[in-house]
C-alpha atoms as a PDB file:
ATOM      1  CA  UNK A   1     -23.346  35.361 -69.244  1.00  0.00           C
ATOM      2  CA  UNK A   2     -23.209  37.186 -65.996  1.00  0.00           C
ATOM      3  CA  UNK A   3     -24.641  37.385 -62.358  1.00  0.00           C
ATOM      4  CA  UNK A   4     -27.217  39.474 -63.519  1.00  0.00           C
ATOM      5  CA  UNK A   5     -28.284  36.833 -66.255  1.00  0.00           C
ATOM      6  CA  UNK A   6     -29.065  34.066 -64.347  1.00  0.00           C
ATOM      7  CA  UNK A   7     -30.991  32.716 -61.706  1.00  0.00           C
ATOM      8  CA  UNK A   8     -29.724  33.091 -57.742  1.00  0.00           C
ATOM      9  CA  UNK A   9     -30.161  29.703 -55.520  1.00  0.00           C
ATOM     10  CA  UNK A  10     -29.700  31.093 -51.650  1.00  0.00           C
ATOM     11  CA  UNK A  11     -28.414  28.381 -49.734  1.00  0.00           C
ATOM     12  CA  UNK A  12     -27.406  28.521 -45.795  1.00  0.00           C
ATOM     13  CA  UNK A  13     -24.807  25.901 -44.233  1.00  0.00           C
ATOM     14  CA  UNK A  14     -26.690  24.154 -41.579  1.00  0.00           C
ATOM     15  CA  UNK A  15     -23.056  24.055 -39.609  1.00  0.00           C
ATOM     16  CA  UNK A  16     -21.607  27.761 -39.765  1.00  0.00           C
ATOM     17  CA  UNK A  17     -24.746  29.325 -40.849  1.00  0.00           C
ATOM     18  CA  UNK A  18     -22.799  30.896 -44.143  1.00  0.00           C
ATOM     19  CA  UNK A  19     -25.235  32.180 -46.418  1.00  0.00           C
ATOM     20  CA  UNK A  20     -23.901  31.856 -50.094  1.00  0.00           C
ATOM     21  CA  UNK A  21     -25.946  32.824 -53.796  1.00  0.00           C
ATOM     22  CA  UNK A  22     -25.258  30.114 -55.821  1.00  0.00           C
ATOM     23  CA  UNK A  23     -26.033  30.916 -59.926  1.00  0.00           C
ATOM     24  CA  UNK A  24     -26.213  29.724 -63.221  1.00  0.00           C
ATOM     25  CA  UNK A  25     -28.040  29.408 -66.016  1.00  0.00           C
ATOM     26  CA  UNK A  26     -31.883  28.341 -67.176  1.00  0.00           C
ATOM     27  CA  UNK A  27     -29.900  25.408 -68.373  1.00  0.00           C
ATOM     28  CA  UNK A  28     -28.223  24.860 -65.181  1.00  0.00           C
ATOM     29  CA  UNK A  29     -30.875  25.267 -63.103  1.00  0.00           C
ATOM     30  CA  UNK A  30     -33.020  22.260 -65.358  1.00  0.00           C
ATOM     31  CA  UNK A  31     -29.556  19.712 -64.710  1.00  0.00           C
ATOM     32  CA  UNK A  32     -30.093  20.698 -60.927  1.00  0.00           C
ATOM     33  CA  UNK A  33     -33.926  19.813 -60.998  1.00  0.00           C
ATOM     34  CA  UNK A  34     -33.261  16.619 -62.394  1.00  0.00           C
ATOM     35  CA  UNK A  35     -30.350  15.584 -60.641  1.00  0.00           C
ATOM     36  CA  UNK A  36     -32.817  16.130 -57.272  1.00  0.00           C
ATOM     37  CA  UNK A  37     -35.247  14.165 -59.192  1.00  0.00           C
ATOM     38  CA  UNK A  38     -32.277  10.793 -59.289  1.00  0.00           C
ATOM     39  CA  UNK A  39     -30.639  12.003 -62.841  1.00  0.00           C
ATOM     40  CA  UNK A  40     -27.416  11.581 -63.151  1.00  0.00           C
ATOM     41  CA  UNK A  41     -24.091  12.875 -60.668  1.00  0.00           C
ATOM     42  CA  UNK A  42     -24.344  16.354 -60.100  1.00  0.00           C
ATOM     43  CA  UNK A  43     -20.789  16.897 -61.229  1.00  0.00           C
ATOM     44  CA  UNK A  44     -22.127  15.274 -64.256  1.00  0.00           C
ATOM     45  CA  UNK A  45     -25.129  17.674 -64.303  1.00  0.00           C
ATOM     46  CA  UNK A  46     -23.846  20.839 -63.111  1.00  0.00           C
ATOM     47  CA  UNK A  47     -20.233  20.433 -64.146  1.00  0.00           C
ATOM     48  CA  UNK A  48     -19.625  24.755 -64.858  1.00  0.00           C
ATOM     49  CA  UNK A  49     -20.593  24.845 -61.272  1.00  0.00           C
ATOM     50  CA  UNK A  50     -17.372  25.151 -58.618  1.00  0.00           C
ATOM     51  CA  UNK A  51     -17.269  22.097 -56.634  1.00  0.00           C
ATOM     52  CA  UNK A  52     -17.738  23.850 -53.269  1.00  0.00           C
ATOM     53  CA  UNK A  53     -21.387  25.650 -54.633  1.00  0.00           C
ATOM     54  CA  UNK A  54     -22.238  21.894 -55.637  1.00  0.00           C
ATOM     55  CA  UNK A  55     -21.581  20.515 -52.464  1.00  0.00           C
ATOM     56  CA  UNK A  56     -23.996  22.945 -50.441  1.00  0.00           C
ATOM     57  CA  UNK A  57     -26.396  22.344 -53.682  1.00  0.00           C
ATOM     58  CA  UNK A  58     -25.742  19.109 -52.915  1.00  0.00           C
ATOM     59  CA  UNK A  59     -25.761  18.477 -48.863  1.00  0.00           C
ATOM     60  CA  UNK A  60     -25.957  21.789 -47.480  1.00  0.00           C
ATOM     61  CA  UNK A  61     -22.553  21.789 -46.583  1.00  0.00           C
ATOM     62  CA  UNK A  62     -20.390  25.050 -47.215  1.00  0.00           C
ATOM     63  CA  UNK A  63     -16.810  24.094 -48.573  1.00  0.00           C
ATOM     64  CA  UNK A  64     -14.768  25.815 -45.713  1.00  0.00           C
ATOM     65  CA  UNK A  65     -17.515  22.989 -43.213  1.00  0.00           C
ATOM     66  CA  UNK A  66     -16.840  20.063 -45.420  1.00  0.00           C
ATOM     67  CA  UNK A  67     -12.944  20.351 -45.829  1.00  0.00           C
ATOM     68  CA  UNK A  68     -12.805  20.991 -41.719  1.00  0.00           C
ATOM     69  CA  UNK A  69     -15.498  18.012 -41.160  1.00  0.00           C
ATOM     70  CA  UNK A  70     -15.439  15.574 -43.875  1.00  0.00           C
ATOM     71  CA  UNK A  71     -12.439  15.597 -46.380  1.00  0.00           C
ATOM     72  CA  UNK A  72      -9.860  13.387 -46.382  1.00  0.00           C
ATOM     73  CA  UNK A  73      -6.203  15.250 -46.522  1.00  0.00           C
ATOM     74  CA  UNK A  74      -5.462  12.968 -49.234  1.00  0.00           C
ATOM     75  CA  UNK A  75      -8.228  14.337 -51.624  1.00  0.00           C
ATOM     76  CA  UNK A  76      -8.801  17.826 -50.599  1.00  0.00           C
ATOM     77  CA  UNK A  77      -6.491  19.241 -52.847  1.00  0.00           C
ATOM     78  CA  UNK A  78      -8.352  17.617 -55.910  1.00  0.00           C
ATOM     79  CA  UNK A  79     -11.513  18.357 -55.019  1.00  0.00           C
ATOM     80  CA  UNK A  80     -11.793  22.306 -53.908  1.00  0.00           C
ATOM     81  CA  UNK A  81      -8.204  23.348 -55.971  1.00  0.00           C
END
């Protein structure tokens, strides 16, 4: 399914004022609504989504913030590789 499929989530980093679409699916969108509603880990929910787009979804964080602010050196490469 592409871009033009699915729904668009606008998010803006609170830090470096990125603006970044964010999409996916009706599906998607459902996991994201209930993991803000205390269902489940929303790696677990929204696991198609890349891990820096669930992070913003998340905290409002962009990746590039989080990785200069808040990652540890150690796990970086895991988590946005």
């Amino acid at each position: 399914m592409d871009e033009k499929n699915k729904l668009k989530i606008r998010m803006e980093c609170p830090y470096c004022g990125e603006i970044r679409d964010i999409f996916m699916t009706l599906e998607e969108y459902v996991n994201y609504e209930l993991y803000l509603n205390g269902y489940g880990l929303i790696q677990q929910m929204l696991p198609n989504i890349p891990a820096p787009d669930r992070e913003l979804l998340k905290g409002g964080m962009c990746g590039k913030c989080w990785k200069e602010k808040i990652a540890d050196p150690i796990c970086e490469e895991t988590a946005f590789s």
